[in-house]
PDB file of N, CA and C in Angstrom:
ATOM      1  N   UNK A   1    -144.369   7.096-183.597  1.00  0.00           N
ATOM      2  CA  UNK A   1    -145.010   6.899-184.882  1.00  0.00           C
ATOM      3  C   UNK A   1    -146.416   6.336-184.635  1.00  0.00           C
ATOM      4  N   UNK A   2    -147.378   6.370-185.405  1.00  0.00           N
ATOM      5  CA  UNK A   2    -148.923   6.431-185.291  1.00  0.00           C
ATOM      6  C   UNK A   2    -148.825   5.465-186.498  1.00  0.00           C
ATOM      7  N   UNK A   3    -149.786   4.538-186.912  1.00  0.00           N
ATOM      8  CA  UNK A   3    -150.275   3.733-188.146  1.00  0.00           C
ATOM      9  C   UNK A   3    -151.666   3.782-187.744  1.00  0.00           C
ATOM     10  N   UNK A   4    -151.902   4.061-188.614  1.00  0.00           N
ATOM     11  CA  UNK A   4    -154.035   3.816-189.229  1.00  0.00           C
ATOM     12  C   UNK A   4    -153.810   3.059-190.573  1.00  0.00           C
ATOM     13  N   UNK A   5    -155.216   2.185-190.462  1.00  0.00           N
ATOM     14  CA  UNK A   5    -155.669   1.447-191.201  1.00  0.00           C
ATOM     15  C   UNK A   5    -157.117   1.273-191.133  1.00  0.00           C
ATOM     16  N   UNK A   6    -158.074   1.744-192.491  1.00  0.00           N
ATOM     17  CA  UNK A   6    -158.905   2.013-192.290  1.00  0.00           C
ATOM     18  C   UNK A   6    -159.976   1.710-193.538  1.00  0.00           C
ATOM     19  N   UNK A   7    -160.894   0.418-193.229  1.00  0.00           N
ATOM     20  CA  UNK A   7    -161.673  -0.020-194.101  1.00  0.00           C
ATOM     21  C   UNK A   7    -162.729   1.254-194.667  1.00  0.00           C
ATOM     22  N   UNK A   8    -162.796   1.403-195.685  1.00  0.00           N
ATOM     23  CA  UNK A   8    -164.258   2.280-196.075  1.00  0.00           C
ATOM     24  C   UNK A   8    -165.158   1.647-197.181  1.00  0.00           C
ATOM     25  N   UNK A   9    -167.042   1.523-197.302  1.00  0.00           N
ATOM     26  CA  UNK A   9    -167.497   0.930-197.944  1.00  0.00           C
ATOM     27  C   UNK A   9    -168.459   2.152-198.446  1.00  0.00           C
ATOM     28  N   UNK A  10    -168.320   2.596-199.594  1.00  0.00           N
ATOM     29  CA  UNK A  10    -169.234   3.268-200.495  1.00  0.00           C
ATOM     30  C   UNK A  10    -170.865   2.824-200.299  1.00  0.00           C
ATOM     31  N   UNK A  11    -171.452   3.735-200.044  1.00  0.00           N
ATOM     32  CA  UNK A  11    -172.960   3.199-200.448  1.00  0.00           C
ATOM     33  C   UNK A  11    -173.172   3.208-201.303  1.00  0.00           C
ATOM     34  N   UNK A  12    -174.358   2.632-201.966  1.00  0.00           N
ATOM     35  CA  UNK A  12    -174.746   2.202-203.687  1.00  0.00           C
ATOM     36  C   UNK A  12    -174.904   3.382-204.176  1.00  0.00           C
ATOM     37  N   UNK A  13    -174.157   3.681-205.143  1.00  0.00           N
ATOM     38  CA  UNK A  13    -174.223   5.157-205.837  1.00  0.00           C
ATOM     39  C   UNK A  13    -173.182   6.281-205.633  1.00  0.00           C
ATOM     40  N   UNK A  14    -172.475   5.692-204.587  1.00  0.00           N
ATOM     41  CA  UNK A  14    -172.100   7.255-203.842  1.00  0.00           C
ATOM     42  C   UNK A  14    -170.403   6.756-203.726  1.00  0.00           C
ATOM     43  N   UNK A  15    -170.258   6.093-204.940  1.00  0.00           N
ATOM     44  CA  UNK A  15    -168.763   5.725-205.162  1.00  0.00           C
ATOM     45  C   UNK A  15    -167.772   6.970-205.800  1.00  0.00           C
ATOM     46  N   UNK A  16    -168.176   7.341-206.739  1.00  0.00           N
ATOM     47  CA  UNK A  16    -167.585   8.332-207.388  1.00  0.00           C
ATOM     48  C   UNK A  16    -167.650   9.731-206.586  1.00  0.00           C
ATOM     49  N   UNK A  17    -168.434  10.278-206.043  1.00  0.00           N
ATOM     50  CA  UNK A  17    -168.285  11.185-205.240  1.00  0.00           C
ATOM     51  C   UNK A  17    -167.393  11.235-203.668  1.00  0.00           C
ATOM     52  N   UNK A  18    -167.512   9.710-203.372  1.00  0.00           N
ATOM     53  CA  UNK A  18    -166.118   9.408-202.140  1.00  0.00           C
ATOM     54  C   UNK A  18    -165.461   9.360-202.833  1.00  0.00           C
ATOM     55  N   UNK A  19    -164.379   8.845-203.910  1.00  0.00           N
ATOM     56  CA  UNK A  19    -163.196   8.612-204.268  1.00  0.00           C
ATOM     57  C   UNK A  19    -163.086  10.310-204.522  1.00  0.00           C
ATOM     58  N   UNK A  20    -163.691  11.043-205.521  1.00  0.00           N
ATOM     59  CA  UNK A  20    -163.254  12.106-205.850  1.00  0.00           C
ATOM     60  C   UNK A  20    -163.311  12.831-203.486  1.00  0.00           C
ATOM     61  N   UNK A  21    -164.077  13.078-202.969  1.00  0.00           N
ATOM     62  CA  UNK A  21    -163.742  13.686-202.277  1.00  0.00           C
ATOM     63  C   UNK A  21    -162.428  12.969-201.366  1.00  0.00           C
ATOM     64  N   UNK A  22    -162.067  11.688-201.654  1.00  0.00           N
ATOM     65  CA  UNK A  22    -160.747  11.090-200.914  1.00  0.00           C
ATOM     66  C   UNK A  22    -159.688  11.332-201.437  1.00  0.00           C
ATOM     67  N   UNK A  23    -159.849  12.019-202.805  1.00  0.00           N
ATOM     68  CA  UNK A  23    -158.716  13.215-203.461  1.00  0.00           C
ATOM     69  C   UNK A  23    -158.545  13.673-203.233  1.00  0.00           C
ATOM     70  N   UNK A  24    -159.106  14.819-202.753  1.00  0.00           N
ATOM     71  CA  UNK A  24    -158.824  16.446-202.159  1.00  0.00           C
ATOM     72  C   UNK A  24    -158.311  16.071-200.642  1.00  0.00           C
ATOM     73  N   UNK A  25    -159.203  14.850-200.083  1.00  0.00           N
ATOM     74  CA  UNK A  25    -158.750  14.839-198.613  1.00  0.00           C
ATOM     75  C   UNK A  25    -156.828  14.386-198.304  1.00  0.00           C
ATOM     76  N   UNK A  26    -156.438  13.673-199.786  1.00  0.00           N
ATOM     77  CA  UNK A  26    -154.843  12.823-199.289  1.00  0.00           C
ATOM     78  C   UNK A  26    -153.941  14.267-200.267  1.00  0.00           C
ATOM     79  N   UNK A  27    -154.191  14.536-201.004  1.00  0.00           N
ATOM     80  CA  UNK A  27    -153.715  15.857-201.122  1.00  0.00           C
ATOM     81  C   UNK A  27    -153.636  16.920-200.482  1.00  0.00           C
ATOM     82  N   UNK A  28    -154.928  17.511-199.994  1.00  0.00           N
ATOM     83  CA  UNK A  28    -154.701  18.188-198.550  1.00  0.00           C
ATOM     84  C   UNK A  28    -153.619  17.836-197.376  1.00  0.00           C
ATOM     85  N   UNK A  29    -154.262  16.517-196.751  1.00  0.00           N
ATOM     86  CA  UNK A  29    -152.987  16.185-195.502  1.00  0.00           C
ATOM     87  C   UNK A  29    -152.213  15.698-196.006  1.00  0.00           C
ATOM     88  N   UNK A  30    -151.245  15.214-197.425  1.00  0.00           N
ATOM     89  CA  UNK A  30    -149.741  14.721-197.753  1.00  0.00           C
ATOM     90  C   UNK A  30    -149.003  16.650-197.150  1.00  0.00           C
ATOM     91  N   UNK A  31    -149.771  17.392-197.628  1.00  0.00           N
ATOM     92  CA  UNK A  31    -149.031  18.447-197.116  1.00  0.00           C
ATOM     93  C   UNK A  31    -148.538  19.445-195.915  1.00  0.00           C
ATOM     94  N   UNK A  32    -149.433  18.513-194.888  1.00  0.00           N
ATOM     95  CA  UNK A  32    -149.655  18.586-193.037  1.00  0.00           C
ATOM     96  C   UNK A  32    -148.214  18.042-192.554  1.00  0.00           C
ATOM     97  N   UNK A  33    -147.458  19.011-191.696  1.00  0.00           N
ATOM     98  CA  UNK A  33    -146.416  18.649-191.018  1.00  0.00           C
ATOM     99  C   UNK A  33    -146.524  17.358-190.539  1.00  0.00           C
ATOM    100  N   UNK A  34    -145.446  16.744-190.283  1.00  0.00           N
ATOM    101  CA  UNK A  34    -145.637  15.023-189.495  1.00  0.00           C
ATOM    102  C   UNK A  34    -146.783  14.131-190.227  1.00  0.00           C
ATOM    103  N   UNK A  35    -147.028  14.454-191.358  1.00  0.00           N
ATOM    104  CA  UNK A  35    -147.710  13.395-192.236  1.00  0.00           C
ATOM    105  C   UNK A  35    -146.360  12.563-192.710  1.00  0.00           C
ATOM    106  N   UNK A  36    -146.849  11.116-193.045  1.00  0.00           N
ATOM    107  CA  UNK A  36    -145.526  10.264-193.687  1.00  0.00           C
ATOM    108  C   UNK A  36    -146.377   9.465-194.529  1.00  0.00           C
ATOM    109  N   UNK A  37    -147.295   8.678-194.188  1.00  0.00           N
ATOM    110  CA  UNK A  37    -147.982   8.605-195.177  1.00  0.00           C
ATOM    111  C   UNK A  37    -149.499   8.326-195.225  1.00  0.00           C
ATOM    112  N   UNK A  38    -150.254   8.717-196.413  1.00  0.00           N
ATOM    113  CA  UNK A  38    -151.639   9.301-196.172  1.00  0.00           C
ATOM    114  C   UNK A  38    -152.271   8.543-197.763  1.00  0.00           C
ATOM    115  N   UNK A  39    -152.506   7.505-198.138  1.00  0.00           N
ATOM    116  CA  UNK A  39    -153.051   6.988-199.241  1.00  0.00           C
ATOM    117  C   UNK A  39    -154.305   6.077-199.351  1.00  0.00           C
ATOM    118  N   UNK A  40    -155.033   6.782-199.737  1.00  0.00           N
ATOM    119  CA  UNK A  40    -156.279   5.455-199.969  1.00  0.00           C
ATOM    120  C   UNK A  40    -156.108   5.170-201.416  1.00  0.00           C
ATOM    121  N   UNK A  41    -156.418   3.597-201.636  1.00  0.00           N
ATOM    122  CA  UNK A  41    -156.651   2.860-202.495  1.00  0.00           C
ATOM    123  C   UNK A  41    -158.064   1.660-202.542  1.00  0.00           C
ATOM    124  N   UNK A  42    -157.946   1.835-204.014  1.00  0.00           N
ATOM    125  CA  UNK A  42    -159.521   0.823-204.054  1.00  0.00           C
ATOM    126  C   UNK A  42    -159.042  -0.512-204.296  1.00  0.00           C
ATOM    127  N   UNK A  43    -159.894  -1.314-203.510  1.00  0.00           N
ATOM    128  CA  UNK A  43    -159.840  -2.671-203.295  1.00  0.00           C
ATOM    129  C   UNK A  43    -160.179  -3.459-204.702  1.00  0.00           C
ATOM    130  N   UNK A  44    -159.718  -4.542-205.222  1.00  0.00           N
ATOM    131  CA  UNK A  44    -159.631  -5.318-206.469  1.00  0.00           C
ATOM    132  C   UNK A  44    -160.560  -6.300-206.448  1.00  0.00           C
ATOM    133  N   UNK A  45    -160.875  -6.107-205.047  1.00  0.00           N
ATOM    134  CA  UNK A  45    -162.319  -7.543-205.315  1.00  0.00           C
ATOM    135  C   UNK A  45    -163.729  -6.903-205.124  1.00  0.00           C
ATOM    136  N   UNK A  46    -163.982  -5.964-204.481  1.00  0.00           N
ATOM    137  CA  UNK A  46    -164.523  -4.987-203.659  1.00  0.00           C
ATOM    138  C   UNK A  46    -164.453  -3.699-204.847  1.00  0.00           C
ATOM    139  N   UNK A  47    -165.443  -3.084-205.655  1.00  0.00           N
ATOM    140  CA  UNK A  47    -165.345  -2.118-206.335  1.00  0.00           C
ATOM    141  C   UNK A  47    -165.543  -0.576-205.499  1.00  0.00           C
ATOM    142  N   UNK A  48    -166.689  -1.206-204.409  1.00  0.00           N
ATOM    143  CA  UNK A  48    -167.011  -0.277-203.352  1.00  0.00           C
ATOM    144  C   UNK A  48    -166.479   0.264-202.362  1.00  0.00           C
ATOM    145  N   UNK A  49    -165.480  -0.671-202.199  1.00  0.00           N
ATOM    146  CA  UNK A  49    -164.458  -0.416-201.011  1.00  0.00           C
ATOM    147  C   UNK A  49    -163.085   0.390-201.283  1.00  0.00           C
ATOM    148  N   UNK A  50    -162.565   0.985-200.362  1.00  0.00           N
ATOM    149  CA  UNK A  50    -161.860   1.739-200.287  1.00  0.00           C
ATOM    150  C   UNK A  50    -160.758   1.255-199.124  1.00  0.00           C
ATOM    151  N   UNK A  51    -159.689   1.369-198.866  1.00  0.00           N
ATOM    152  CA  UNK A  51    -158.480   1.555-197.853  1.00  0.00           C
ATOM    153  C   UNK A  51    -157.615   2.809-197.616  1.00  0.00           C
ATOM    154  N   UNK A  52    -157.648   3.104-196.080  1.00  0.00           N
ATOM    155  CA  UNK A  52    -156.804   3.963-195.969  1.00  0.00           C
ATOM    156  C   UNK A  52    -156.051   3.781-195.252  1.00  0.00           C
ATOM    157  N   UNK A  53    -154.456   4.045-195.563  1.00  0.00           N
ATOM    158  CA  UNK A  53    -153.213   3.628-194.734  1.00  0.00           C
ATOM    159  C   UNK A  53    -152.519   4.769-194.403  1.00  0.00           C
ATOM    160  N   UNK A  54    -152.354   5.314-193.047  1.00  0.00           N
ATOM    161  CA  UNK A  54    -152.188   6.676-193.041  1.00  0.00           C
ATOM    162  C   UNK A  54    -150.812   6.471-191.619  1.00  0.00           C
ATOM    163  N   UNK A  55    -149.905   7.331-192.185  1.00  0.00           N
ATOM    164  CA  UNK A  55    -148.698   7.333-190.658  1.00  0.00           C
ATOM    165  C   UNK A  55    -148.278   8.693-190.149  1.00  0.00           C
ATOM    166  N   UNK A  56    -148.399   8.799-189.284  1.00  0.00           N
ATOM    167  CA  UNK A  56    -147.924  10.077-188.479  1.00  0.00           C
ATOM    168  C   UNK A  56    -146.336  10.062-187.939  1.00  0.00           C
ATOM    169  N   UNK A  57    -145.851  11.268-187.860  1.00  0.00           N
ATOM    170  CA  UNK A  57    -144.981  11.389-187.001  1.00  0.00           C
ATOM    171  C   UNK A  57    -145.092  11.145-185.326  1.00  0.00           C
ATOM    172  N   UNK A  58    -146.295  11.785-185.127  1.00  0.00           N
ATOM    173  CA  UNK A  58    -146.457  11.442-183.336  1.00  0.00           C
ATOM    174  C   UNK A  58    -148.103  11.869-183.369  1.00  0.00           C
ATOM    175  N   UNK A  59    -148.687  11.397-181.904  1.00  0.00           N
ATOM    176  CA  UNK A  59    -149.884  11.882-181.819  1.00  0.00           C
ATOM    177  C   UNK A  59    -150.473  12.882-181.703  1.00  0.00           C
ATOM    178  N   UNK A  60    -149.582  13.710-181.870  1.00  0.00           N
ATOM    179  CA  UNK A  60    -150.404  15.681-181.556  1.00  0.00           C
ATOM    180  C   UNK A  60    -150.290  15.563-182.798  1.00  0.00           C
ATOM    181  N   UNK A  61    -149.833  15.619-183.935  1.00  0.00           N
ATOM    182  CA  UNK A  61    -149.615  16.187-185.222  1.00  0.00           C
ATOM    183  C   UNK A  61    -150.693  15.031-186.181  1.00  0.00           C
ATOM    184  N   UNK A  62    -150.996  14.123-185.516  1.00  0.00           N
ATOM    185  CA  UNK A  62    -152.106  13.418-185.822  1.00  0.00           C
ATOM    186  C   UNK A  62    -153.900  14.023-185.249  1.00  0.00           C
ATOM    187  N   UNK A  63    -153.231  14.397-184.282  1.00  0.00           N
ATOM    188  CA  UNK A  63    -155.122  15.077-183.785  1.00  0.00           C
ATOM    189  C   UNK A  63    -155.196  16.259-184.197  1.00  0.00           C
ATOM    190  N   UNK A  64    -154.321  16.764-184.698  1.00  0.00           N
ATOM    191  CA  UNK A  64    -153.717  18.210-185.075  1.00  0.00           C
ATOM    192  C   UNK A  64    -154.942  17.969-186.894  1.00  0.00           C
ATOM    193  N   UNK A  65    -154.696  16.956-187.408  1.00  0.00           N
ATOM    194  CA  UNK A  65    -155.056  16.592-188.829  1.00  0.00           C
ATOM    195  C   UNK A  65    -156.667  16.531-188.316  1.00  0.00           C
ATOM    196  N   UNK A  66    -156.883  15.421-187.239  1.00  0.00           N
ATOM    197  CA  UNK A  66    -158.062  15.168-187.283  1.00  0.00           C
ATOM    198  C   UNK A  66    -158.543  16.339-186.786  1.00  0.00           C
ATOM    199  N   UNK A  67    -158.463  17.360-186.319  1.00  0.00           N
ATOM    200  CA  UNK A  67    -159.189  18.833-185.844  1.00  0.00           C
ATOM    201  C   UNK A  67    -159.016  19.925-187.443  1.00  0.00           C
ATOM    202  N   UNK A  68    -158.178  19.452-188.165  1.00  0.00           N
ATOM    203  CA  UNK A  68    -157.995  20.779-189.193  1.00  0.00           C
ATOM    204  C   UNK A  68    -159.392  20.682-189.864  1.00  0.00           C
ATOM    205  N   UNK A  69    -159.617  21.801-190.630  1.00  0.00           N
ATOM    206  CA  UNK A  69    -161.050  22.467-191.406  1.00  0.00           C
ATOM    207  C   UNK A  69    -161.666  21.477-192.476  1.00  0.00           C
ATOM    208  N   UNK A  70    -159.787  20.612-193.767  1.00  0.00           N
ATOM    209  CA  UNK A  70    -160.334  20.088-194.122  1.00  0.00           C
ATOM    210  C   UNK A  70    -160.906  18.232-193.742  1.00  0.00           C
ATOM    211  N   UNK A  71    -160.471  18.176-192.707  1.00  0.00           N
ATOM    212  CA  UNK A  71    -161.072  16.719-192.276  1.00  0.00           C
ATOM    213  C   UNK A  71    -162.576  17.208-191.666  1.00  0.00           C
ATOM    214  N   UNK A  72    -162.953  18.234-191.267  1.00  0.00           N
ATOM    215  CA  UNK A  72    -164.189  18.438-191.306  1.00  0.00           C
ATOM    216  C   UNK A  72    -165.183  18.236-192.278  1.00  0.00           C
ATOM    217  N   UNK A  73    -164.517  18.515-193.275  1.00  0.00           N
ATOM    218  CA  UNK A  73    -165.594  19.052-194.677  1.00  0.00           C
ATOM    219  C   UNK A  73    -165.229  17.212-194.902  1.00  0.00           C
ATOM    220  N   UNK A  74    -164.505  16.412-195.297  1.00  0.00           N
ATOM    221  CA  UNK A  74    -163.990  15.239-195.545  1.00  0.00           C
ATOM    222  C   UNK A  74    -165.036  14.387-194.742  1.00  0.00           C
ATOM    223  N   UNK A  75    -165.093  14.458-193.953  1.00  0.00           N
ATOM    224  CA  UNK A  75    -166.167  13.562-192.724  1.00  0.00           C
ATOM    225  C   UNK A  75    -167.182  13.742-193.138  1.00  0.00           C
ATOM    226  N   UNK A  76    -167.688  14.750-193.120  1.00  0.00           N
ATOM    227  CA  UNK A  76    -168.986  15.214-193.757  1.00  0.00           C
ATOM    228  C   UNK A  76    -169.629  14.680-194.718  1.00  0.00           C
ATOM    229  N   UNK A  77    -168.387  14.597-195.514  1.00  0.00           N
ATOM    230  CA  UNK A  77    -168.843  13.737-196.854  1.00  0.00           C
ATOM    231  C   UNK A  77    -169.258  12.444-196.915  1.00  0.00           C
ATOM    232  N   UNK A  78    -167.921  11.851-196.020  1.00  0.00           N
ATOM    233  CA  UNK A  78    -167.804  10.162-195.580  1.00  0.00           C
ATOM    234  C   UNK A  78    -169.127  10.151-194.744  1.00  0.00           C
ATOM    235  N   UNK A  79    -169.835  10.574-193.833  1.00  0.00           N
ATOM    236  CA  UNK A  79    -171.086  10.174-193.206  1.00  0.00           C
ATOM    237  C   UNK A  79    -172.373   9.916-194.315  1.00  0.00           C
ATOM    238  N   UNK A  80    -172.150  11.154-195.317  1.00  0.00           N
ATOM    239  CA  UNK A  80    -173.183  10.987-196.513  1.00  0.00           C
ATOM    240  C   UNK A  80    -173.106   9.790-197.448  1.00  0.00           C
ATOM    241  N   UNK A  81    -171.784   9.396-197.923  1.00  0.00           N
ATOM    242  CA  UNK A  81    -172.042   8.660-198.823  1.00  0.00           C
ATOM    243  C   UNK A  81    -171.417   7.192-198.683  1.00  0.00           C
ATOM    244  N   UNK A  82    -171.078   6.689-196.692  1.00  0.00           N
ATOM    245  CA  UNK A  82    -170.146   5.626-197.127  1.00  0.00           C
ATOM    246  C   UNK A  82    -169.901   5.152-195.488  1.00  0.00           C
ATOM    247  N   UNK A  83    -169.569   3.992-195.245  1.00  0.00           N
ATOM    248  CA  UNK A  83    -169.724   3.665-193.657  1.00  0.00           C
ATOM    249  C   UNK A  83    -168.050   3.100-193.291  1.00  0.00           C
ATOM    250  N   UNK A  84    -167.254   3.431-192.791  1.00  0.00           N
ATOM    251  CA  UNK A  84    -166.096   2.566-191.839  1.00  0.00           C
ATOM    252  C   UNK A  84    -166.325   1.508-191.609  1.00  0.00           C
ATOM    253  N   UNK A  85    -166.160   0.575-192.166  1.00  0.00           N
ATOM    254  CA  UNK A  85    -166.170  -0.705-191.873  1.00  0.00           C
ATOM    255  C   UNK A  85    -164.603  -1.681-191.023  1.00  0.00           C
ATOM    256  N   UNK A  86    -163.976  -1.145-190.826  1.00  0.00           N
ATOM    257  CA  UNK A  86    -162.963  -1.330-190.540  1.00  0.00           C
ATOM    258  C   UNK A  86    -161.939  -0.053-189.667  1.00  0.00           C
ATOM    259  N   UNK A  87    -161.579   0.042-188.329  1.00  0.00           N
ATOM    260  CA  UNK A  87    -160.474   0.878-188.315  1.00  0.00           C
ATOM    261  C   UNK A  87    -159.312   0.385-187.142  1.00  0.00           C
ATOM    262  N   UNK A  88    -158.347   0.118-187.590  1.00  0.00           N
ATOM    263  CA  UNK A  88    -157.563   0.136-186.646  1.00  0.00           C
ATOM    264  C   UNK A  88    -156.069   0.967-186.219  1.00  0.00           C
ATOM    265  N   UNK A  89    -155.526   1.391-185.274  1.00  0.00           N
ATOM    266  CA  UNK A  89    -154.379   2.300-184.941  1.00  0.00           C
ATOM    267  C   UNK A  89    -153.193   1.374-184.364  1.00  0.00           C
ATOM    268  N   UNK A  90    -152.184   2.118-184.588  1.00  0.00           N
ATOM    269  CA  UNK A  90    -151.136   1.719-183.545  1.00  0.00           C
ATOM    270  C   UNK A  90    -149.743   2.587-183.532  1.00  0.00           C
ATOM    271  N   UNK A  91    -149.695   2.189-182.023  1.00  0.00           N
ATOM    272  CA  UNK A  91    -148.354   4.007-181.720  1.00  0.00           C
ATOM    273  C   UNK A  91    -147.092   2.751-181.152  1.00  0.00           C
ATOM    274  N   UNK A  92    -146.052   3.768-181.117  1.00  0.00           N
ATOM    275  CA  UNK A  92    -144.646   3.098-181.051  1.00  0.00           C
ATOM    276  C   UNK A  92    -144.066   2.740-182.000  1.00  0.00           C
ATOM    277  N   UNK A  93    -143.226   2.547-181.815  1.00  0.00           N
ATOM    278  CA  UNK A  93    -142.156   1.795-182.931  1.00  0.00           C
ATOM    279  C   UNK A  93    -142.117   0.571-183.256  1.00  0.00           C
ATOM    280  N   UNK A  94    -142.445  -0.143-184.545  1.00  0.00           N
ATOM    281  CA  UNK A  94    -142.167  -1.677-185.296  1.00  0.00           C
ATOM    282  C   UNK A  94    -140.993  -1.655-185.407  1.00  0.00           C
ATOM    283  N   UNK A  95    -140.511  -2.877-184.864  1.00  0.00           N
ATOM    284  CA  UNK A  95    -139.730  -3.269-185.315  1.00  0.00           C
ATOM    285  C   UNK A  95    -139.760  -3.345-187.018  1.00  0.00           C
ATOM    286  N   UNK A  96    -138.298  -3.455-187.919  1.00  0.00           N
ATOM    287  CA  UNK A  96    -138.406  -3.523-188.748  1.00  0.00           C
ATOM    288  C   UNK A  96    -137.689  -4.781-189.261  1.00  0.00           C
ATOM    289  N   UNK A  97    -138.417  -5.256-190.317  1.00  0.00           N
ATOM    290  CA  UNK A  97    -138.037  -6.593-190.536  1.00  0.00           C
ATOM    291  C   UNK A  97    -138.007  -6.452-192.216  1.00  0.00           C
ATOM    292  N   UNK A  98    -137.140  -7.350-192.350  1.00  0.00           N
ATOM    293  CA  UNK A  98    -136.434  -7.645-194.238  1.00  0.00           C
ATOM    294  C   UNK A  98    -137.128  -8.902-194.864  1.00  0.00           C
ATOM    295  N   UNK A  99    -138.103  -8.594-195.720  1.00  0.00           N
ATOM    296  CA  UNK A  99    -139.059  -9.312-196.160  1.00  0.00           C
ATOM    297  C   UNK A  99    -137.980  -9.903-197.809  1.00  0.00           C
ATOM    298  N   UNK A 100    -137.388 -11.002-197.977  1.00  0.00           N
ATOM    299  CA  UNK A 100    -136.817 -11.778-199.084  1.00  0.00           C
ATOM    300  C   UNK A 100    -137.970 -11.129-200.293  1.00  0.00           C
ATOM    301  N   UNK A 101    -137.637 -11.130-201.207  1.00  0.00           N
ATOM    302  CA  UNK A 101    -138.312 -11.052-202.527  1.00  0.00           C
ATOM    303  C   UNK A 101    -138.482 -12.448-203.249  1.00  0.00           C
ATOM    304  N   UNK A 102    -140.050 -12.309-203.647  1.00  0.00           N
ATOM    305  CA  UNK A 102    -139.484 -13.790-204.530  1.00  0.00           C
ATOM    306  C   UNK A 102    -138.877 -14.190-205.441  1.00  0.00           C
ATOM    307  N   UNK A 103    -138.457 -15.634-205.594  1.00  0.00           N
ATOM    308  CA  UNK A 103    -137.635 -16.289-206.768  1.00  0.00           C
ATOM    309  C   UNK A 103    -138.172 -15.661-207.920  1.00  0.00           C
ATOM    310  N   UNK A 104    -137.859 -15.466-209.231  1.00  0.00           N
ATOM    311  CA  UNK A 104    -138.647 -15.625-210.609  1.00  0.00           C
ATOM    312  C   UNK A 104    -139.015 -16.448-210.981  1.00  0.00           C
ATOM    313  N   UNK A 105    -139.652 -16.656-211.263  1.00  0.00           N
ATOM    314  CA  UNK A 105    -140.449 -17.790-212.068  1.00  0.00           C
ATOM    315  C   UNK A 105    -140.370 -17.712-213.518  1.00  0.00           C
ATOM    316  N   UNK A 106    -139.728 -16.645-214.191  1.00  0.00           N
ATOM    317  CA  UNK A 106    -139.893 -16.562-215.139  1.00  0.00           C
ATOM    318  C   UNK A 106    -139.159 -17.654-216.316  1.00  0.00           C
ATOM    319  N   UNK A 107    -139.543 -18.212-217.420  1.00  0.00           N
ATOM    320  CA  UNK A 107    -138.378 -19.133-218.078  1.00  0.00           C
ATOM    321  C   UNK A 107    -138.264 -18.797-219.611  1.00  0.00           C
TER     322      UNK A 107
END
Protein backbone atom coordinates (compact mmCIF):
# COMPACT_ATOMS: atom_id res chain seq x y z
CA UNK A 1 0.00 0.00 0.00
CA UNK A 2 1.31 3.61 -0.98
CA UNK A 3 -0.17 6.86 1.15
CA UNK A 4 0.37 10.47 -0.26
CA UNK A 5 -0.26 13.46 1.43
CA UNK A 6 -0.04 16.49 -0.24
CA UNK A 7 -0.14 20.25 0.71
CA UNK A 8 -1.31 22.59 -2.30
CA UNK A 9 -1.40 26.56 -2.15
CA UNK A 10 -3.44 28.43 -4.86
CA UNK A 11 -1.88 31.56 -6.16
CA UNK A 12 -3.85 34.81 -5.76
CA UNK A 13 -6.56 34.42 -8.23
CA UNK A 14 -6.05 31.10 -9.48
CA UNK A 15 -8.28 29.36 -6.79
CA UNK A 16 -11.26 28.56 -8.70
CA UNK A 17 -9.62 27.30 -11.69
CA UNK A 18 -7.37 24.65 -9.37
CA UNK A 19 -10.30 23.40 -7.48
CA UNK A 20 -12.38 23.07 -10.69
CA UNK A 21 -9.30 21.39 -12.47
CA UNK A 22 -8.78 19.07 -9.02
CA UNK A 23 -12.29 17.85 -10.15
CA UNK A 24 -11.72 16.36 -13.25
CA UNK A 25 -8.27 15.21 -11.87
CA UNK A 26 -10.06 12.86 -8.54
CA UNK A 27 -12.75 11.79 -10.88
CA UNK A 28 -10.51 10.74 -13.50
CA UNK A 29 -8.08 8.56 -11.13
CA UNK A 30 -11.12 7.30 -8.50
CA UNK A 31 -11.57 5.27 -11.73
CA UNK A 32 -7.70 3.92 -12.25
CA UNK A 33 -7.22 0.28 -11.20
CA UNK A 34 -5.46 0.07 -7.60
CA UNK A 35 -6.75 3.54 -6.74
CA UNK A 36 -8.32 3.33 -2.97
CA UNK A 37 -8.33 6.57 -2.27
CA UNK A 38 -7.88 9.87 -4.21
CA UNK A 39 -9.59 13.14 -2.46
CA UNK A 40 -8.64 16.65 -2.18
CA UNK A 41 -10.23 18.90 0.19
CA UNK A 42 -10.07 22.64 1.10
CA UNK A 43 -8.57 23.65 4.21
CA UNK A 44 -10.97 25.72 6.87
CA UNK A 45 -8.42 28.15 7.91
CA UNK A 46 -6.55 28.46 4.66
CA UNK A 47 -9.17 29.46 1.80
CA UNK A 48 -6.19 28.95 -0.64
CA UNK A 49 -5.11 25.80 0.33
CA UNK A 50 -5.93 22.63 -0.75
CA UNK A 51 -5.09 18.76 0.56
CA UNK A 52 -4.56 15.77 -1.14
CA UNK A 53 -4.84 12.31 0.43
CA UNK A 54 -4.34 9.74 -2.09
CA UNK A 55 -3.75 5.54 -1.52
CA UNK A 56 -2.66 3.07 -3.88
CA UNK A 57 -2.79 -0.47 -4.08
CA UNK A 58 1.07 -0.89 -4.81
CA UNK A 59 3.73 1.17 -6.53
CA UNK A 60 3.43 0.31 -10.27
CA UNK A 61 -0.27 1.13 -10.31
CA UNK A 62 0.75 4.35 -8.62
CA UNK A 63 3.46 5.45 -11.34
CA UNK A 64 1.13 3.88 -13.69
CA UNK A 65 -1.37 7.18 -12.53
CA UNK A 66 1.51 9.45 -12.36
CA UNK A 67 2.53 8.62 -16.24
CA UNK A 68 -1.33 8.51 -17.48
CA UNK A 69 -2.40 11.54 -20.08
CA UNK A 70 -4.65 12.89 -17.50
CA UNK A 71 -2.04 13.73 -14.71
CA UNK A 72 -0.25 15.38 -17.49
CA UNK A 73 -2.81 17.87 -18.44
CA UNK A 74 -3.49 18.10 -14.27
CA UNK A 75 0.24 19.18 -13.62
CA UNK A 76 0.13 21.50 -16.14
CA UNK A 77 -2.40 23.22 -14.60
CA UNK A 78 -0.98 22.89 -10.94
CA UNK A 79 2.46 24.58 -12.24
CA UNK A 80 0.20 27.56 -13.64
CA UNK A 81 -1.87 28.36 -10.96
CA UNK A 82 -0.52 26.96 -7.52
CA UNK A 83 2.79 25.66 -5.67
CA UNK A 84 3.16 22.14 -3.40
CA UNK A 85 3.80 23.23 -0.38
CA UNK A 86 3.82 20.14 1.32
CA UNK A 87 4.37 16.37 0.09
CA UNK A 88 4.83 13.42 1.77
CA UNK A 89 4.64 9.31 0.86
CA UNK A 90 4.69 6.15 2.53
CA UNK A 91 4.74 2.29 1.34
CA UNK A 92 4.02 -0.84 3.52
CA UNK A 93 1.59 -1.68 5.71
CA UNK A 94 0.16 0.46 9.03
CA UNK A 95 -0.53 -1.08 11.40
CA UNK A 96 -4.08 -0.57 12.26
CA UNK A 97 -5.22 0.87 15.32
CA UNK A 98 -8.97 1.51 17.03
CA UNK A 99 -9.30 5.09 17.69
CA UNK A 100 -12.33 5.29 20.92
CA UNK A 101 -14.95 7.86 19.83
CA UNK A 102 -15.72 10.59 22.03
CA UNK A 103 -17.98 10.81 25.12
CA UNK A 104 -21.13 13.18 24.28
CA UNK A 105 -21.28 16.01 25.69
CA UNK A 106 -24.49 16.54 24.87
CA UNK A 107 -27.22 17.38 27.93
Amino acid sequence: MIFVSMTIDAKPGERDRLAAAMAEMMAETRREPGCVVYTYSGDLGEPDRFHLCEMWDSLPVMEAHINAAHSARFVAVLNETARISSLKAFGGDVEKVRIPAPESRLG
